[in-house]
Protein backbone atom coordinates (compact mmCIF):
# COMPACT_ATOMS: atom_id res chain seq x y z
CA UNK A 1 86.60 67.64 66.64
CA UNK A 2 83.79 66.36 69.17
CA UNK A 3 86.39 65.50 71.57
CA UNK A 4 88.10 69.12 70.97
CA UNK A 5 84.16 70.21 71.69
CA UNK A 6 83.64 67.86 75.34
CA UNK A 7 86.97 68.93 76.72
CA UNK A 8 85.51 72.42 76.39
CA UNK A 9 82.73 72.26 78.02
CA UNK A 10 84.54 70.36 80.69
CA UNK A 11 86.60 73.47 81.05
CA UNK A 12 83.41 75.58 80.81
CA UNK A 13 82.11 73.94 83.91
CA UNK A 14 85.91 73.96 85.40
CA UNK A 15 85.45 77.87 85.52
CA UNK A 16 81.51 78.18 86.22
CA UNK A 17 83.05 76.30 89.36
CA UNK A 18 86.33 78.47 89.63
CA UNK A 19 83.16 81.57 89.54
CA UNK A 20 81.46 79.85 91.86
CA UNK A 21 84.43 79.61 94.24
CA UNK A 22 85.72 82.62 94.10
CA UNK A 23 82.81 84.10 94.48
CA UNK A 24 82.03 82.06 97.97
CA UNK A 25 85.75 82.76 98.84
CA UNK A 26 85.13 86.75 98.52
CA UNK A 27 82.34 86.59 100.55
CA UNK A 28 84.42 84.57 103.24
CA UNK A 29 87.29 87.27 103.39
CA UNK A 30 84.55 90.13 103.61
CA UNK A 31 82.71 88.32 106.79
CA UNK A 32 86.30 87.68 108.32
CA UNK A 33 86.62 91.81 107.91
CA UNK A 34 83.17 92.42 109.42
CA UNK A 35 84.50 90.16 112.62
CA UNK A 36 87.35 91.27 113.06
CA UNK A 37 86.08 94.96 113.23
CA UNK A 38 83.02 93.71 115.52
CA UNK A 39 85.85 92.37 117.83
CA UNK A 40 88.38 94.89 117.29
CA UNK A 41 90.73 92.19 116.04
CA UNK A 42 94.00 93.64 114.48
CA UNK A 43 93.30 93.68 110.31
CA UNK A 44 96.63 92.89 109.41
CA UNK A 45 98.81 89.26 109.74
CA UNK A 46 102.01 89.30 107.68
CA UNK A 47 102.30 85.55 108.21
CA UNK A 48 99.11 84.15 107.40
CA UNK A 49 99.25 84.76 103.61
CA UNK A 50 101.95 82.32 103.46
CA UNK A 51 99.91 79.74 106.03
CA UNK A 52 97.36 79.81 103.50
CA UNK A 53 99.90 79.36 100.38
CA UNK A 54 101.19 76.65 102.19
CA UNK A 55 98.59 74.72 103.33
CA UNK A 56 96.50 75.05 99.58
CA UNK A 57 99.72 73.56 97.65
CA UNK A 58 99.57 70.65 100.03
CA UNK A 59 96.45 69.65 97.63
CA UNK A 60 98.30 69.89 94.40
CA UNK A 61 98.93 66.55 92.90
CA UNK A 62 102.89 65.91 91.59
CA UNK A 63 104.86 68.94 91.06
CA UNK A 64 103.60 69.75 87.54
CA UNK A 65 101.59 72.28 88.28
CA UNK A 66 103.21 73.72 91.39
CA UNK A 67 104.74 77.01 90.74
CA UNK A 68 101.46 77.80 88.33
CA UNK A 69 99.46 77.33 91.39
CA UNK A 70 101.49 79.31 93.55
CA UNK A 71 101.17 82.11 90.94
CA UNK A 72 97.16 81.58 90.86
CA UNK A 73 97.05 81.85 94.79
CA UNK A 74 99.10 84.66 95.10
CA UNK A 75 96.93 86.61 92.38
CA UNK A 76 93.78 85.26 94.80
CA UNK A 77 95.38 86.66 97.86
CA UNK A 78 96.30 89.99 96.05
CA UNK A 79 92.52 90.30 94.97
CA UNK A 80 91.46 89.57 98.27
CA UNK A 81 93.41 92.54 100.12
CA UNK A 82 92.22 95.10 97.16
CA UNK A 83 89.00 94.27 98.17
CA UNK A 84 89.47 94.70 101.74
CA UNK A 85 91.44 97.85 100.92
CA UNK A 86 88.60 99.33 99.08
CA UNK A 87 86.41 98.54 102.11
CA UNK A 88 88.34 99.80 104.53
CA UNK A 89 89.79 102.83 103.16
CA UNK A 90 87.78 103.74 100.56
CA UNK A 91 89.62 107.36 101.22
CA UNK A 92 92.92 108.39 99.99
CA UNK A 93 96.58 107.43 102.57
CA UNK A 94 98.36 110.86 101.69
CA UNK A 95 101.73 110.69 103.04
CA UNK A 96 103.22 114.22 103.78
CA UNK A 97 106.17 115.32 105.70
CA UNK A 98 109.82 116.24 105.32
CA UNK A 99 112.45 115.11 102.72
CA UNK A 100 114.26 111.99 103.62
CA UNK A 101 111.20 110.53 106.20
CA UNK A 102 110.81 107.72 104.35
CA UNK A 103 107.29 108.60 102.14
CA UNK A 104 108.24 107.12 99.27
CA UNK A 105 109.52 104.07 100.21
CA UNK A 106 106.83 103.59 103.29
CA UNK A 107 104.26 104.16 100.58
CA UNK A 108 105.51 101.79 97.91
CA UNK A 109 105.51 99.26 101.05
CA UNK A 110 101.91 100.35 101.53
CA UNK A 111 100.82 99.83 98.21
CA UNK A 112 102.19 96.15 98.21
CA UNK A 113 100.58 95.25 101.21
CA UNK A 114 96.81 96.96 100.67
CA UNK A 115 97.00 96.22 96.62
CA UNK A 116 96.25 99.94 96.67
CA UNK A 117 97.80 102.24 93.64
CA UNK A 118 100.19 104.97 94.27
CA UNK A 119 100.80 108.21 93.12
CA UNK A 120 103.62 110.28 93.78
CA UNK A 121 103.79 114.10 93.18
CA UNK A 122 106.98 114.85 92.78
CA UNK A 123 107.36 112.51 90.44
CA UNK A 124 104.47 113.24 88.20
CA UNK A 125 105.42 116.61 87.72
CA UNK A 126 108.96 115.34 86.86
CA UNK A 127 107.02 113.35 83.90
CA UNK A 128 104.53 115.51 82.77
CA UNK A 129 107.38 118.29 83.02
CA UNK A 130 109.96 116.22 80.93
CA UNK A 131 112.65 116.91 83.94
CA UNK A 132 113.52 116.92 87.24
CA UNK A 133 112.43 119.10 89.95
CA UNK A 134 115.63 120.32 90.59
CA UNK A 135 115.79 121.61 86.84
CA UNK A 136 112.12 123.18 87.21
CA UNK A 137 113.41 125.52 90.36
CA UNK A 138 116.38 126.13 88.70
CA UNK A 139 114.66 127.06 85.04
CA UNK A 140 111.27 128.87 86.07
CA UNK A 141 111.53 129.49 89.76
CA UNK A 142 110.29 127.85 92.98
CA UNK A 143 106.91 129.72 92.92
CA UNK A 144 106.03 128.06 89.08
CA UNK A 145 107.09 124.78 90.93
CA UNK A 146 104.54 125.59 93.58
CA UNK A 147 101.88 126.23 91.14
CA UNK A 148 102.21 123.17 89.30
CA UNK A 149 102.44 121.13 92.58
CA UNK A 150 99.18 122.97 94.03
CA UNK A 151 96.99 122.01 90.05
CA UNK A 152 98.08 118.29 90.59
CA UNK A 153 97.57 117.89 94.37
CA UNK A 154 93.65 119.62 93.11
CA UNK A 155 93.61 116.76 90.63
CA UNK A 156 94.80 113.62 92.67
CA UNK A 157 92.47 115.09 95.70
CA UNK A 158 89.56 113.38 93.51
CA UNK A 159 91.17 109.99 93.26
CA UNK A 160 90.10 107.43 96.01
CA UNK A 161 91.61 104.48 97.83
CA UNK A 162 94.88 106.02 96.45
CA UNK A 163 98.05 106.28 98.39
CA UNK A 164 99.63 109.87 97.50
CA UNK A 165 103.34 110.61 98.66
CA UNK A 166 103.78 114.23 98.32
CA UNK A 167 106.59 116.77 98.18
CA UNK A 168 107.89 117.98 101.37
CA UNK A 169 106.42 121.52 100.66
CA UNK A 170 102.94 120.41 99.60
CA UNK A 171 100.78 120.79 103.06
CA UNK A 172 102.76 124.10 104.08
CA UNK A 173 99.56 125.41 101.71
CA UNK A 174 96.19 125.60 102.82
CA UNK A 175 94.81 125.06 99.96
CA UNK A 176 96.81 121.53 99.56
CA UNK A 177 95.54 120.12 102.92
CA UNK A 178 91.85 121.49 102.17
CA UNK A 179 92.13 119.65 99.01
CA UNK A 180 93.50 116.45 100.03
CA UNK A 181 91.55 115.52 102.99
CA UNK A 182 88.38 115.84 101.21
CA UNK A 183 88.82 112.58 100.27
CA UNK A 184 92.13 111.43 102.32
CA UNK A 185 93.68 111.02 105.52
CA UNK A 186 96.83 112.52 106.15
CA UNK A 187 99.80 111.16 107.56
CA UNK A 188 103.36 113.12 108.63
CA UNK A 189 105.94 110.86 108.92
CA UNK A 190 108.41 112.44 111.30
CA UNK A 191 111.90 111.23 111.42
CA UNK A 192 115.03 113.53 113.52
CA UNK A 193 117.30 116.07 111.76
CA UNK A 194 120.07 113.59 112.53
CA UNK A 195 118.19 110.81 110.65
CA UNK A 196 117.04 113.00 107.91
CA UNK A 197 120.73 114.11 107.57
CA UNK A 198 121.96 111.04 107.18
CA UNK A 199 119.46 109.80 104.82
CA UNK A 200 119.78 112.35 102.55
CA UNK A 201 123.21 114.24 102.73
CA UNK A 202 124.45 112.27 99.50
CA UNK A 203 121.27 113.57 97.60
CA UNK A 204 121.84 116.18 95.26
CA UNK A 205 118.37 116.51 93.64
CA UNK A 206 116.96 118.19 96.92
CA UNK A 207 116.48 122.11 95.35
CA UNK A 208 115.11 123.36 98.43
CA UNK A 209 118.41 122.38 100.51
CA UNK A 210 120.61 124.21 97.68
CA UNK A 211 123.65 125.17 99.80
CA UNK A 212 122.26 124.35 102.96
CA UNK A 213 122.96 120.48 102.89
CA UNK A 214 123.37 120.67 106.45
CA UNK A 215 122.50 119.21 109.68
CA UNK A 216 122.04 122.87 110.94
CA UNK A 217 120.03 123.87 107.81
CA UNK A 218 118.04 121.00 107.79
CA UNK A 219 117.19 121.82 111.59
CA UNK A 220 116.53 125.43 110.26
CA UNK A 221 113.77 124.25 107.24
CA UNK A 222 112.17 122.21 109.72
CA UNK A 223 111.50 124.95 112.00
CA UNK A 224 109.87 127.19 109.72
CA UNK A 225 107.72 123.61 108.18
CA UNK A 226 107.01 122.26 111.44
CA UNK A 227 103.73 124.34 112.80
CA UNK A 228 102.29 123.57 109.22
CA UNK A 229 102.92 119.96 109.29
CA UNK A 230 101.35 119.53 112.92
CA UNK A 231 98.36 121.41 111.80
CA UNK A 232 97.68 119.33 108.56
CA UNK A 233 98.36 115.59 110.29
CA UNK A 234 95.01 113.14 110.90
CA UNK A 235 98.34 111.12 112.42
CA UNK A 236 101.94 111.53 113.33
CA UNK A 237 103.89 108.37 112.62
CA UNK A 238 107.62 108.24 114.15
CA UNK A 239 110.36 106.75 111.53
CA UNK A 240 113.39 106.70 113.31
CA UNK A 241 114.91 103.19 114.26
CA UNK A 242 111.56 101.38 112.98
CA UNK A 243 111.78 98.88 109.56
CA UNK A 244 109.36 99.45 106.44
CA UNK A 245 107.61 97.26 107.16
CA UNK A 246 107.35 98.33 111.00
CA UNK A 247 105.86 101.53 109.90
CA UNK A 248 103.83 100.59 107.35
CA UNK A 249 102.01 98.05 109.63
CA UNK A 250 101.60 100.88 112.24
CA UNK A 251 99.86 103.44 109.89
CA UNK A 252 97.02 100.41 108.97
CA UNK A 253 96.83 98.95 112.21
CA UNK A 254 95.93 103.12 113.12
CA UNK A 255 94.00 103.68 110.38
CA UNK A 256 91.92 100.76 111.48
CA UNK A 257 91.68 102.33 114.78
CA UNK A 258 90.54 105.29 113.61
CA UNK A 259 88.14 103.70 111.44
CA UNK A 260 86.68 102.12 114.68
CA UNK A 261 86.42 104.84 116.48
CA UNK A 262 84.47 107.13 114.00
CA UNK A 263 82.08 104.48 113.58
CA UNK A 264 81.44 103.76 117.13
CA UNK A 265 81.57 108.07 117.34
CA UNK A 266 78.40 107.62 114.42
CA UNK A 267 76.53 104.70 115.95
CA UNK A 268 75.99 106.95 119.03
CA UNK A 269 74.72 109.82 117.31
């Protein structure tokens, strides 16, 4: 039993050092942020996170404990970009724009990279609804749809350092945008009718494109959305011929900018 007892306490003062660390570590990563913004140093390097993994394992002894330390580093590194995130956009990343630009999957992509939660719209509703959207228009009408959409865009609105994909049709309301830039930046992800066409002509679940699964009615819908999605954008990002992970890195690498800017906009006031 006393040895049970001093192998504790040697693990007690294994994680008052582990605290310790951590702690030191955090405050490392924070004053890294704070020079990189002094400098205007980009904020995100997809390669170094696996420098770092790297070079730490290179201090493991035997491969015992390998893969367990892998799994400790990456939940270091995860903590470390939520608390950068949190920092640097303590607002809302609301993605808007049309069907088949690529919100969903640009702001999953987001999410993994910022250790930000998500929340998608159209998908909540689905949830909370017990079926899809495409059963909602068809059951109570596009204007209940609308309604529902507008009470949870009001309730996600109060969320913060969230990343909110909505429905193509959310921002062509006033209301929406008012609500979601109190505490969000918006970003339209624009893609070409060709693209969207292309993306999406297999897609069934689309209620809005009900017999107009077309190239030409696509071109049509996005000429009656298009004033409203200009007017709602903090930023414009371009999908067409870019990766994921090409346009994911472009909306925090503008972000930042933006960031920057309003703070240099501030510090001269």
């Amino acid at each position: 039993m006393e040895i049970i007892e001093e192998l504790r306490k040697e693990i007690d003062e294994c994680d008052r050092v582990l605290m310790k660390t951590f702690e030191k570590r955090m405050e490392l990563v924070m004053k890294i942020l704070e020079n990189k913004r002094k400098n205007n140093l980009p904020i995100f390097h997809a390669q170094r996170e696996q420098e770092i993994m790297e070079k730490a394992l290179r201090n493991i002894n035997g491969e015992q404990y390998v893969q367990e330390a892998e799994q400790f580093l990456q939940g270091i590194m995860k903590l470390s970009r939520s608390i950068q995130s949190k920092n640097l956009f303590p607002y809302n990343i609301v993605l808007a724009g049309f069907m088949g630009t690529g919100k969903s999957t640009v702001g999953r992509d987001l999410s993994q990279k910022l250790e930000m939660r998500y929340v998608d719209t159209d998908a909540m509703i689905e949830e909370r609804m017990g079926m899809t959207i495409k059963k909602i228009f068809k059951e109570y009408g596009e204007a209940y749809f609308r309604k529902l959409e507008e009470e949870l865009v009001a309730e996600v609105s109060h969320l913060k350092n969230t990343i909110i994909f909505c429905g193509g049709g959310v921002v062509l309301k006033g209301q929406n945008v008012s609500n979601l830039k109190l505490n969000g930046r918006v970003i339209l992800l624009q893609a070409e009718p060709e693209n969207i066409y292309q993306r999406i002509k297999q897609d069934d679940t689309r209620p809005v494109l009900k017999d107009q699964m077309s190239l030409e009615g696509i071109e049509n819908l996005l000429k009656q959305r298009n004033k409203a999605y200009s007017e709602s954008a903090d930023m414009v990002i371009q999908t067409d011929d870019k990766t994921v992970d090409e346009i994911s890195t472009e909306i925090i690498t503008k972000l930042y900018a933006m960031n920057q800017s309003f703070q240099q906009k501030e510090g001269k006031k």
